[in-house]
Structures are given as structure tokens and as C-alpha cells.
PDB file of N, CA and C in Angstrom:
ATOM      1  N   UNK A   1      37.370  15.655  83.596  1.00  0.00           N
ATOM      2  CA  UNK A   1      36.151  15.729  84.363  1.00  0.00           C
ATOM      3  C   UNK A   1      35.453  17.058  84.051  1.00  0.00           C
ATOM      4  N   UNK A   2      34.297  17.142  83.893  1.00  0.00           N
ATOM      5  CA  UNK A   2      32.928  18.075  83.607  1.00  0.00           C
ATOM      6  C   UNK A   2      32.998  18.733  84.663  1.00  0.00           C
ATOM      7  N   UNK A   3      33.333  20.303  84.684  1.00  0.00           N
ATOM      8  CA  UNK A   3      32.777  21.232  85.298  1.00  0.00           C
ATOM      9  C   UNK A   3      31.803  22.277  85.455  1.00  0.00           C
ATOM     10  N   UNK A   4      30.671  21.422  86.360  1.00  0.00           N
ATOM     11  CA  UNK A   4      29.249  22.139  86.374  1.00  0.00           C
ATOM     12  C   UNK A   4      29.480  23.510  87.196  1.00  0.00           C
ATOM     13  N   UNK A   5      28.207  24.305  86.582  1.00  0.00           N
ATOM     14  CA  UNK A   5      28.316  25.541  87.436  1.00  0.00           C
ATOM     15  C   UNK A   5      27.326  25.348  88.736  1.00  0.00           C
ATOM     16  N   UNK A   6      27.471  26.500  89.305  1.00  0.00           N
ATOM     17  CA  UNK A   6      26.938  26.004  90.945  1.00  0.00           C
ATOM     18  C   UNK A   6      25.144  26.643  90.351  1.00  0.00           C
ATOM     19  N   UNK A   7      24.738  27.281  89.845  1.00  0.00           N
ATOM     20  CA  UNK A   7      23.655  27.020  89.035  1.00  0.00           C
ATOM     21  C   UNK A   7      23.139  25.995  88.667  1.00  0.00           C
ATOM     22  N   UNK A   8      24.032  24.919  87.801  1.00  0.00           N
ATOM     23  CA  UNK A   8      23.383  24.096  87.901  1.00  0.00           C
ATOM     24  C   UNK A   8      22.856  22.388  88.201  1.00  0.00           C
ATOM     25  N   UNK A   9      24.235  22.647  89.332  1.00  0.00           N
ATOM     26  CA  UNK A   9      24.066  21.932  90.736  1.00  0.00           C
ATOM     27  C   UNK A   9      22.899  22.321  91.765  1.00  0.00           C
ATOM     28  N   UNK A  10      22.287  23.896  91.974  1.00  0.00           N
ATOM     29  CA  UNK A  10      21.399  23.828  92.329  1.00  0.00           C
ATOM     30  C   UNK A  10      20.274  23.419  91.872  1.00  0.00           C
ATOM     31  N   UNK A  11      20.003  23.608  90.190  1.00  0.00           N
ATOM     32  CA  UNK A  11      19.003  23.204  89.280  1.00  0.00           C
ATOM     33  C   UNK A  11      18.382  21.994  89.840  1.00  0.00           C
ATOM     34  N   UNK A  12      19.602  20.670  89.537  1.00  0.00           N
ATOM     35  CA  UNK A  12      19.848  19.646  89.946  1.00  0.00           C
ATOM     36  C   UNK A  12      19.329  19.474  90.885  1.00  0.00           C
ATOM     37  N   UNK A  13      19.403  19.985  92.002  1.00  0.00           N
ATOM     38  CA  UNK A  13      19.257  19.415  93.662  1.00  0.00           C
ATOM     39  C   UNK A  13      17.685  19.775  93.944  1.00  0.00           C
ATOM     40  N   UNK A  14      17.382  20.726  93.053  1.00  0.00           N
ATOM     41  CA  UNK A  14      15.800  21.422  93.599  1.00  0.00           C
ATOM     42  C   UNK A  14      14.834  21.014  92.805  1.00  0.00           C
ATOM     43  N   UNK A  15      16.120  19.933  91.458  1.00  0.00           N
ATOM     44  CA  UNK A  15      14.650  19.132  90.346  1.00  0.00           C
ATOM     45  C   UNK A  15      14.432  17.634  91.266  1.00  0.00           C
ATOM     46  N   UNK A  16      15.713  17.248  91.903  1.00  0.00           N
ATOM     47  CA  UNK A  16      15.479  15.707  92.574  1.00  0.00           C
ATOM     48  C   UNK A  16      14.492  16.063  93.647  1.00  0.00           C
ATOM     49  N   UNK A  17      14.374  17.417  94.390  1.00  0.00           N
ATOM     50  CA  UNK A  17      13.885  17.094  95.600  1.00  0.00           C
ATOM     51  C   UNK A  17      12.373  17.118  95.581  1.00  0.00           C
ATOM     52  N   UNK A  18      11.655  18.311  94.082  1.00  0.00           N
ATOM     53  CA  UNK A  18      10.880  18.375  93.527  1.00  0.00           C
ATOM     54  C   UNK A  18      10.165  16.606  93.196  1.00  0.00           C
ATOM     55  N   UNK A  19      11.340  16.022  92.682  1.00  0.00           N
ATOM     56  CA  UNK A  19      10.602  15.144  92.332  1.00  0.00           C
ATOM     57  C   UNK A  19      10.291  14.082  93.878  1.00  0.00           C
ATOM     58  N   UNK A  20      11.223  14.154  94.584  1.00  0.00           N
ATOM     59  CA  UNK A  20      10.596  13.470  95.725  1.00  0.00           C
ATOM     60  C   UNK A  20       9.385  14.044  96.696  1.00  0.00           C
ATOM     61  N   UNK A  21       9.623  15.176  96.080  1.00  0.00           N
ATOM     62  CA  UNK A  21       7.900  15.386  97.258  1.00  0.00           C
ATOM     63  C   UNK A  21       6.358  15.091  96.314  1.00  0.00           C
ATOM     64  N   UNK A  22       7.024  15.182  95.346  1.00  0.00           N
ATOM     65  CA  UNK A  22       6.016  14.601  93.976  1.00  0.00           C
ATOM     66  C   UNK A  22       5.350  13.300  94.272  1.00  0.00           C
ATOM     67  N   UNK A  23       6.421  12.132  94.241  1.00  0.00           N
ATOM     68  CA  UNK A  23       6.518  11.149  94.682  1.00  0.00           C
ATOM     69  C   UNK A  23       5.532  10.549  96.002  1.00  0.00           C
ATOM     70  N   UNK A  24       5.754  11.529  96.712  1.00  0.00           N
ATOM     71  CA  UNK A  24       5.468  11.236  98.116  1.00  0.00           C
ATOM     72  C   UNK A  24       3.809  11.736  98.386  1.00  0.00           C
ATOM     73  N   UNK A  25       3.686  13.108  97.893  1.00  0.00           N
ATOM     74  CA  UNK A  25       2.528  12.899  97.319  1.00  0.00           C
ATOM     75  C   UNK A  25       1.130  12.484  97.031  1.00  0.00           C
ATOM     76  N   UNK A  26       2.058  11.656  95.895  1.00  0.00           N
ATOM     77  CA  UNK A  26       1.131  10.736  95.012  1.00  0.00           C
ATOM     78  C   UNK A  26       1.056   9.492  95.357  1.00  0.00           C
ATOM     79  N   UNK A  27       1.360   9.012  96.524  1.00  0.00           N
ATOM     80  CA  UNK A  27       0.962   7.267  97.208  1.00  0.00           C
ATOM     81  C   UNK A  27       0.106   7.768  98.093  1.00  0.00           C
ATOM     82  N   UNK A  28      -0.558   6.760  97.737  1.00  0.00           N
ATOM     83  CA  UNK A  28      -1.874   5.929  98.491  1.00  0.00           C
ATOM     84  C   UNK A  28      -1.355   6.513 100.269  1.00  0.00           C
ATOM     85  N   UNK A  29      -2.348   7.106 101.160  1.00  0.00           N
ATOM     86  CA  UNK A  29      -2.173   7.109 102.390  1.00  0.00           C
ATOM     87  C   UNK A  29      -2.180   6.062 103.119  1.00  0.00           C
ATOM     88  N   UNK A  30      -1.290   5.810 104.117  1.00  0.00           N
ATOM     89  CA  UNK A  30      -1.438   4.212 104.662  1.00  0.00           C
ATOM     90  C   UNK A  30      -1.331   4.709 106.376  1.00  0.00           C
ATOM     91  N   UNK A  31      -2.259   3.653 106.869  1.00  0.00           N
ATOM     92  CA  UNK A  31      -2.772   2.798 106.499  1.00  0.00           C
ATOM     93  C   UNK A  31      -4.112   3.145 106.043  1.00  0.00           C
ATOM     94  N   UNK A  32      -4.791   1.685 105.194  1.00  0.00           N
ATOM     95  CA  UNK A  32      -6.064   2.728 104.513  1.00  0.00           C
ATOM     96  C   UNK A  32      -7.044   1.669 105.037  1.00  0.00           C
ATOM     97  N   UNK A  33      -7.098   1.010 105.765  1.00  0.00           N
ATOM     98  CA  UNK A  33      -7.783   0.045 106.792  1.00  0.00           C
ATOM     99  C   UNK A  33      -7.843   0.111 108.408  1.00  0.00           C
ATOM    100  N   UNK A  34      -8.405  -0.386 108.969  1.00  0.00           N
ATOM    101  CA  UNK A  34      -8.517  -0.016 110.626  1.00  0.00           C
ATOM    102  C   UNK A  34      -7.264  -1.023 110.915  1.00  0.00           C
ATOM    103  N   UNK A  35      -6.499  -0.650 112.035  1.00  0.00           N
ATOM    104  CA  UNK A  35      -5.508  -1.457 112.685  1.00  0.00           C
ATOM    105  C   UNK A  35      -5.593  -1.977 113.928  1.00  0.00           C
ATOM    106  N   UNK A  36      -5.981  -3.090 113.589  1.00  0.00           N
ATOM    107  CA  UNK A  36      -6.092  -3.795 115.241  1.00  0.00           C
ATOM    108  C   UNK A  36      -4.697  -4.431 115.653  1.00  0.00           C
ATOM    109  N   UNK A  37      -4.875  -4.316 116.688  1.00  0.00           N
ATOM    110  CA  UNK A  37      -3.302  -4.716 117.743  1.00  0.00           C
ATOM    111  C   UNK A  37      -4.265  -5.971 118.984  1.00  0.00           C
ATOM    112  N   UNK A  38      -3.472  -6.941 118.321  1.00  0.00           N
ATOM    113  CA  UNK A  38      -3.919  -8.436 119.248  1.00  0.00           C
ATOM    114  C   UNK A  38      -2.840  -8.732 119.919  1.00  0.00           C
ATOM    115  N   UNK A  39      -3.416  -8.427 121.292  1.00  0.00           N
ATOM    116  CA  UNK A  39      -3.108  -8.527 122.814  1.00  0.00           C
ATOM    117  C   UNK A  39      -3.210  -9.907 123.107  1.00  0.00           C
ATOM    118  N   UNK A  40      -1.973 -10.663 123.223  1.00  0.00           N
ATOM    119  CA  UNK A  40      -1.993 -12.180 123.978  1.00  0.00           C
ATOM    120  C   UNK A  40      -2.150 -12.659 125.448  1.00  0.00           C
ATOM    121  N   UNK A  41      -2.912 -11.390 126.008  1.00  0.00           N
ATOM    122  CA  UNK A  41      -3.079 -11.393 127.573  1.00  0.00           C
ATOM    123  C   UNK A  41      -4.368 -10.642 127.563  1.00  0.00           C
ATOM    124  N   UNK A  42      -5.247 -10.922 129.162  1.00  0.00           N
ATOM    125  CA  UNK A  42      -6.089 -10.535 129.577  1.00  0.00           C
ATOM    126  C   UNK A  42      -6.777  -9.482 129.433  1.00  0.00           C
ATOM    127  N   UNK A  43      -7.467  -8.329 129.434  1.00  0.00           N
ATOM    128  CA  UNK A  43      -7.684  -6.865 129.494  1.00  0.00           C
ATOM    129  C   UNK A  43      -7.233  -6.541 130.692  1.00  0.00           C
ATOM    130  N   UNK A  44      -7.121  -5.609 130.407  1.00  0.00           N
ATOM    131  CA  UNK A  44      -6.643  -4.734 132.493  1.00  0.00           C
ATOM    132  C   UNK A  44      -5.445  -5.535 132.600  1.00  0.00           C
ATOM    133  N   UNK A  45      -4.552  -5.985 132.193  1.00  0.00           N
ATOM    134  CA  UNK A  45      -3.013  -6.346 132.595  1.00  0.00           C
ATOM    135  C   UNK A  45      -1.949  -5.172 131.783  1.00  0.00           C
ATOM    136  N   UNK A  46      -0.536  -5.433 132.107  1.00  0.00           N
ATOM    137  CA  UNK A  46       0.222  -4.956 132.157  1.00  0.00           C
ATOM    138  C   UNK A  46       0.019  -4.972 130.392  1.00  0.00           C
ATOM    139  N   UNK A  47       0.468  -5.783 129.281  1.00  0.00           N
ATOM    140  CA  UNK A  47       0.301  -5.761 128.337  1.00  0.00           C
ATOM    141  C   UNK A  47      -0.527  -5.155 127.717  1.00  0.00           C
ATOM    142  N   UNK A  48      -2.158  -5.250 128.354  1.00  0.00           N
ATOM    143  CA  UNK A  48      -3.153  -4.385 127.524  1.00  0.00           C
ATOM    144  C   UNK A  48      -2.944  -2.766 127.862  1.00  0.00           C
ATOM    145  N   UNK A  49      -2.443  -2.604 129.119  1.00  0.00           N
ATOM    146  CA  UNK A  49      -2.199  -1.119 129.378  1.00  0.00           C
ATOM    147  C   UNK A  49      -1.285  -0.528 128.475  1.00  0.00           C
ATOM    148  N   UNK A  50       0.083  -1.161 128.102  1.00  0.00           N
ATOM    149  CA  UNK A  50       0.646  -0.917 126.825  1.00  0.00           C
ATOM    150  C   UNK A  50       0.746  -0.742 125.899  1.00  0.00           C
ATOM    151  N   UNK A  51      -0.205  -1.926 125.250  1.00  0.00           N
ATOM    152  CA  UNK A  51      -1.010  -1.502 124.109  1.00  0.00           C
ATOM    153  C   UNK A  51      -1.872  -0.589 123.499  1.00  0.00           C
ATOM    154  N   UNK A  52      -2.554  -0.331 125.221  1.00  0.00           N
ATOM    155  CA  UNK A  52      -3.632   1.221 125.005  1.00  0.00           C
ATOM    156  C   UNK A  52      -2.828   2.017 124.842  1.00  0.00           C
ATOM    157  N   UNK A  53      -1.727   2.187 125.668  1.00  0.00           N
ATOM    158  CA  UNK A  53      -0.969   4.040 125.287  1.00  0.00           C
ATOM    159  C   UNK A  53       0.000   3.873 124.175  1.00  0.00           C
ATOM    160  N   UNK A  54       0.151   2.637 123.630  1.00  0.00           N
ATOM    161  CA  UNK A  54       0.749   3.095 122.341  1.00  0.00           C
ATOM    162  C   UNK A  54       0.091   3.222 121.348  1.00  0.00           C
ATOM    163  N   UNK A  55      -1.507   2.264 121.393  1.00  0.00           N
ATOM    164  CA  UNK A  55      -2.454   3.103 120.447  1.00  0.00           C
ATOM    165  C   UNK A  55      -2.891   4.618 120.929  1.00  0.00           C
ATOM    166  N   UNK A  56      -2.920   4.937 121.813  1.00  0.00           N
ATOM    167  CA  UNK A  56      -3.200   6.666 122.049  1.00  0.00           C
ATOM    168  C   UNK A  56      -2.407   7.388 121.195  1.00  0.00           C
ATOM    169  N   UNK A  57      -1.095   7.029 121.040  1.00  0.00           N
ATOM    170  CA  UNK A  57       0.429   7.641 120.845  1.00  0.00           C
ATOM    171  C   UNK A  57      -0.025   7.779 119.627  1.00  0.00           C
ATOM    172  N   UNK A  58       0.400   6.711 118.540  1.00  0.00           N
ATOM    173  CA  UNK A  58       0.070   6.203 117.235  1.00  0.00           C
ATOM    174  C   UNK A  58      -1.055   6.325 116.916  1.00  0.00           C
ATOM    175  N   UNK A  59      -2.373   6.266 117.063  1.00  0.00           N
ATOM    176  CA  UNK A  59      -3.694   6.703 116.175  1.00  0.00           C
ATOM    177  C   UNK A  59      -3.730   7.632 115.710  1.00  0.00           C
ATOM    178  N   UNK A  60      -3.364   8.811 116.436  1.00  0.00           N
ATOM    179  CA  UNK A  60      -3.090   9.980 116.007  1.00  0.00           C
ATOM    180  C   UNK A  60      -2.219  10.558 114.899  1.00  0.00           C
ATOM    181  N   UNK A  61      -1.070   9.606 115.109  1.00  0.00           N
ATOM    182  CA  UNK A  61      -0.198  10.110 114.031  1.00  0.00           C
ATOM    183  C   UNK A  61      -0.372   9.524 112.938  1.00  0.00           C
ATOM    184  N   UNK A  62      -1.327   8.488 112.605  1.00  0.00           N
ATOM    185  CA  UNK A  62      -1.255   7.268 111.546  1.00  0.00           C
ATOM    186  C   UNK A  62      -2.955   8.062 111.231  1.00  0.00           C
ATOM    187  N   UNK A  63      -3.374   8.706 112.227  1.00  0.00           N
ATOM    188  CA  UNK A  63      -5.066   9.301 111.322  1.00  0.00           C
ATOM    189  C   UNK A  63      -6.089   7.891 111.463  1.00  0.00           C
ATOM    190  N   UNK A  64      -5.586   7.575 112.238  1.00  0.00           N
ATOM    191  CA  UNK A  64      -6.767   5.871 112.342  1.00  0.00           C
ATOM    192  C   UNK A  64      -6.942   5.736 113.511  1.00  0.00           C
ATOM    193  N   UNK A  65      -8.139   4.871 113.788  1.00  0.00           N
ATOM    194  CA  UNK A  65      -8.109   4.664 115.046  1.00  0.00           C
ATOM    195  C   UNK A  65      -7.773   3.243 115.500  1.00  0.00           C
ATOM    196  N   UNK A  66      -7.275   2.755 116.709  1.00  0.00           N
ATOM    197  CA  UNK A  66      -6.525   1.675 116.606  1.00  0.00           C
ATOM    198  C   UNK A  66      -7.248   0.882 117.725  1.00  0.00           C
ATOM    199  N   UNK A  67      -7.521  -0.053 117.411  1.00  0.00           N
ATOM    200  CA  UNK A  67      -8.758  -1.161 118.226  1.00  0.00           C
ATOM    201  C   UNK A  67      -8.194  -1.978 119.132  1.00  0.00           C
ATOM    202  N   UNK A  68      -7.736  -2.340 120.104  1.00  0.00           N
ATOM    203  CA  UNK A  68      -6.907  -3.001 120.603  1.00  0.00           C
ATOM    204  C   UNK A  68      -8.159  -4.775 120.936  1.00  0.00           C
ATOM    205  N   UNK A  69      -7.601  -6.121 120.561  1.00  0.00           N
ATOM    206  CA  UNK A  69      -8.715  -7.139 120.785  1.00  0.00           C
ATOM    207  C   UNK A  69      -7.791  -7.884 121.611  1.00  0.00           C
ATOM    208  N   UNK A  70      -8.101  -8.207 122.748  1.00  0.00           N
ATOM    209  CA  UNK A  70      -7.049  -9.160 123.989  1.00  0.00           C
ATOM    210  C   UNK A  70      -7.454 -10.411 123.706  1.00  0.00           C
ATOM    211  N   UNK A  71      -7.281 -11.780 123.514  1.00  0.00           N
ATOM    212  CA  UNK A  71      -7.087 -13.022 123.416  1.00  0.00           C
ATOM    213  C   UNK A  71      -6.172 -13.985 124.028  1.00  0.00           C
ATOM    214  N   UNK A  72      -6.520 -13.734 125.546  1.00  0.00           N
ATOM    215  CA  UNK A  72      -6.035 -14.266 126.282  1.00  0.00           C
ATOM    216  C   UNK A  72      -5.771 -15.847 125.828  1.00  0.00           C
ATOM    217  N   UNK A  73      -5.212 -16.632 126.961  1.00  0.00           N
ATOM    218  CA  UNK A  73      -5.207 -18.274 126.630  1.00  0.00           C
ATOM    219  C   UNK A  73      -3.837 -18.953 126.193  1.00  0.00           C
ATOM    220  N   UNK A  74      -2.964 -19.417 127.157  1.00  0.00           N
ATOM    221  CA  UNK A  74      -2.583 -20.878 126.828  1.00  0.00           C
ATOM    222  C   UNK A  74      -0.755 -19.944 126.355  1.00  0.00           C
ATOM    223  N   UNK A  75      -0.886 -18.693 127.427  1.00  0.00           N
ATOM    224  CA  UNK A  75       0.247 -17.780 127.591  1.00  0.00           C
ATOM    225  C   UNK A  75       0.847 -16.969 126.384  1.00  0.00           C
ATOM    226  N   UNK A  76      -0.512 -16.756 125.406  1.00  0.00           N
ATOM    227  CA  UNK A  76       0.012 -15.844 124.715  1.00  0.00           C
ATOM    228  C   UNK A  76      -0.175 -16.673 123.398  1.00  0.00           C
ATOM    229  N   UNK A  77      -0.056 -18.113 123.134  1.00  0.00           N
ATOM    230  CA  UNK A  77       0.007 -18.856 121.997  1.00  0.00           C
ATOM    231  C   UNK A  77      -1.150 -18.862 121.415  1.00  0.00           C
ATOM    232  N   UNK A  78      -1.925 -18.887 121.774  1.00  0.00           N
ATOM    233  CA  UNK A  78      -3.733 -18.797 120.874  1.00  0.00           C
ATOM    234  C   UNK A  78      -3.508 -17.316 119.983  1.00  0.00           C
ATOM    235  N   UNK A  79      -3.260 -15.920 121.046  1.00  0.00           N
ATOM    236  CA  UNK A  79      -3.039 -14.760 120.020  1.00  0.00           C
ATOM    237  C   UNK A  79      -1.891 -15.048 118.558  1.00  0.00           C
ATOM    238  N   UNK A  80      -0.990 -15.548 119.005  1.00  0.00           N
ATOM    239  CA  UNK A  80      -0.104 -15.844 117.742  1.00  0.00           C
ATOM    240  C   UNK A  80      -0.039 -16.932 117.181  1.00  0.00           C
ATOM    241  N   UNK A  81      -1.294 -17.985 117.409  1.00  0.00           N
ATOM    242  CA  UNK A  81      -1.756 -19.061 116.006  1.00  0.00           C
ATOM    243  C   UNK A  81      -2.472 -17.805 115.604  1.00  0.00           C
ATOM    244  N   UNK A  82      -3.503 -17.012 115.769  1.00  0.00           N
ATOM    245  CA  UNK A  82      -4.648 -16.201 115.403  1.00  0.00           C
ATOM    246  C   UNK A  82      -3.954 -15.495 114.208  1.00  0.00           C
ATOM    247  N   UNK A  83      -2.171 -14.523 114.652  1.00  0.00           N
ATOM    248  CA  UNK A  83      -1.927 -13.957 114.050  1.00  0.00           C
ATOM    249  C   UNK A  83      -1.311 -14.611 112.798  1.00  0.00           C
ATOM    250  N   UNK A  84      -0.147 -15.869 112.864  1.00  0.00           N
ATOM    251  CA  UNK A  84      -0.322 -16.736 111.606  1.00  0.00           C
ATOM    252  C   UNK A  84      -1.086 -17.159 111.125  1.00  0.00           C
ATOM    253  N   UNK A  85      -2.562 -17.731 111.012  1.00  0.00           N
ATOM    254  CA  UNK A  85      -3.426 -17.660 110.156  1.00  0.00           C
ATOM    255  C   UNK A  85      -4.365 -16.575 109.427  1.00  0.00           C
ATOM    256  N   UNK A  86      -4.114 -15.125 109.963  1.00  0.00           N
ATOM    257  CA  UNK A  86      -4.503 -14.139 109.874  1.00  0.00           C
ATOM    258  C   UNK A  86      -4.197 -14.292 108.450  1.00  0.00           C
ATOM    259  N   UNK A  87      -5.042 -13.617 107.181  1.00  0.00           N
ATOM    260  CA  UNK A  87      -4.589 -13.194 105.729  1.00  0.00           C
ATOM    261  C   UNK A  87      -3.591 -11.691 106.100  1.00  0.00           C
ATOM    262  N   UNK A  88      -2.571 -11.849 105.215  1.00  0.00           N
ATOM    263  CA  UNK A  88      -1.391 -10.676 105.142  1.00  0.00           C
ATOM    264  C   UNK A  88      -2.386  -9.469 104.523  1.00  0.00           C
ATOM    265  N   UNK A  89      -1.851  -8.472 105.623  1.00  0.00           N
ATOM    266  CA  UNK A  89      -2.844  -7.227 105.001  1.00  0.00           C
ATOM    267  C   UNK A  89      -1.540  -5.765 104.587  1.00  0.00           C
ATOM    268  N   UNK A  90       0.023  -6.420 104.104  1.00  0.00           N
ATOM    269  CA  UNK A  90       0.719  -5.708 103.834  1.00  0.00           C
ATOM    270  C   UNK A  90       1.290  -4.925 105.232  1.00  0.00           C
TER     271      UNK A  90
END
């Protein structure tokens, strides 16, 4: 077995980490579209109040602002046909 020096085990460790902030970087900021959050209940209920403070929470940290659209109806099932026919936005 190969015995490296601790030189250049550090080399090593400070070229991978180099390359991961490289990496990180250089992608695309996400999200790079507005994010809406579809609420399967009323406005002013328990659900939409939830939704507001976790978009408060999260807009901020994501740099977007986050739209919240309620679509009440038929206990929630109209919002999630809406969201399976929705086109995939990744």
C-alpha cells in the first residue's frame, strides 16, 4: 500500500472541495420561476393560514416570492386534479 504524505492528502482534500464550490457555483439558481402553492381549501382557513407562514418562512430563503392560489371544492379533490394536470415544472 502507497504511502501519501499529509501534504498531499491535504492537496487532495482542498482540490475536491475547490472543485465542489466550483460546481455549486456554476448551476443555474433555482427556483428561476414564481412558485405558487395550491391550497385545496377556502382562504381564511386553517390550511391557507399555513400556507401563508410557510410562504413567509421560504420566500425569503428561496429569493422568490411565493403566491399562495386557494381552490376550494369537493374537499380538496378539484386542487389535486388541477395539480395532476398541471405541466411538470421540475
Amino acid at each position: 500500500m502507497a504511502k501519501f504524505s499529509r501534504k498531499w492528502i491535504l492537496a487532495l482534500v482542498a482540490s475536491m472541495a475547490l472543485q465542489t464550490i466550483l460546481s455549486a457555483v456554476a448551476q443555474e439558481a433555482w427556483p428561476t420561476k414564481r412558485v405558487t402553492f395550491l391550497v385545496g381549501f377556502s382562504a381564511g382557513g386553517f390550511a391557507d393560514s399555513v400556507a401563508r407562514m410557510i410562504a413567509n418562512k421560504l420566500g425569503p430563503r428561496l429569493k422568490q416570492n411565493i403566491i399562495i392560489q386557494n381552490m376550494d371544492g369537493a374537499g380538496g379533490s378539484t386542487a389535486a386534479r388541477q395539480i395532476t394536470v398541471s405541466p411538470p415544472d421540475g
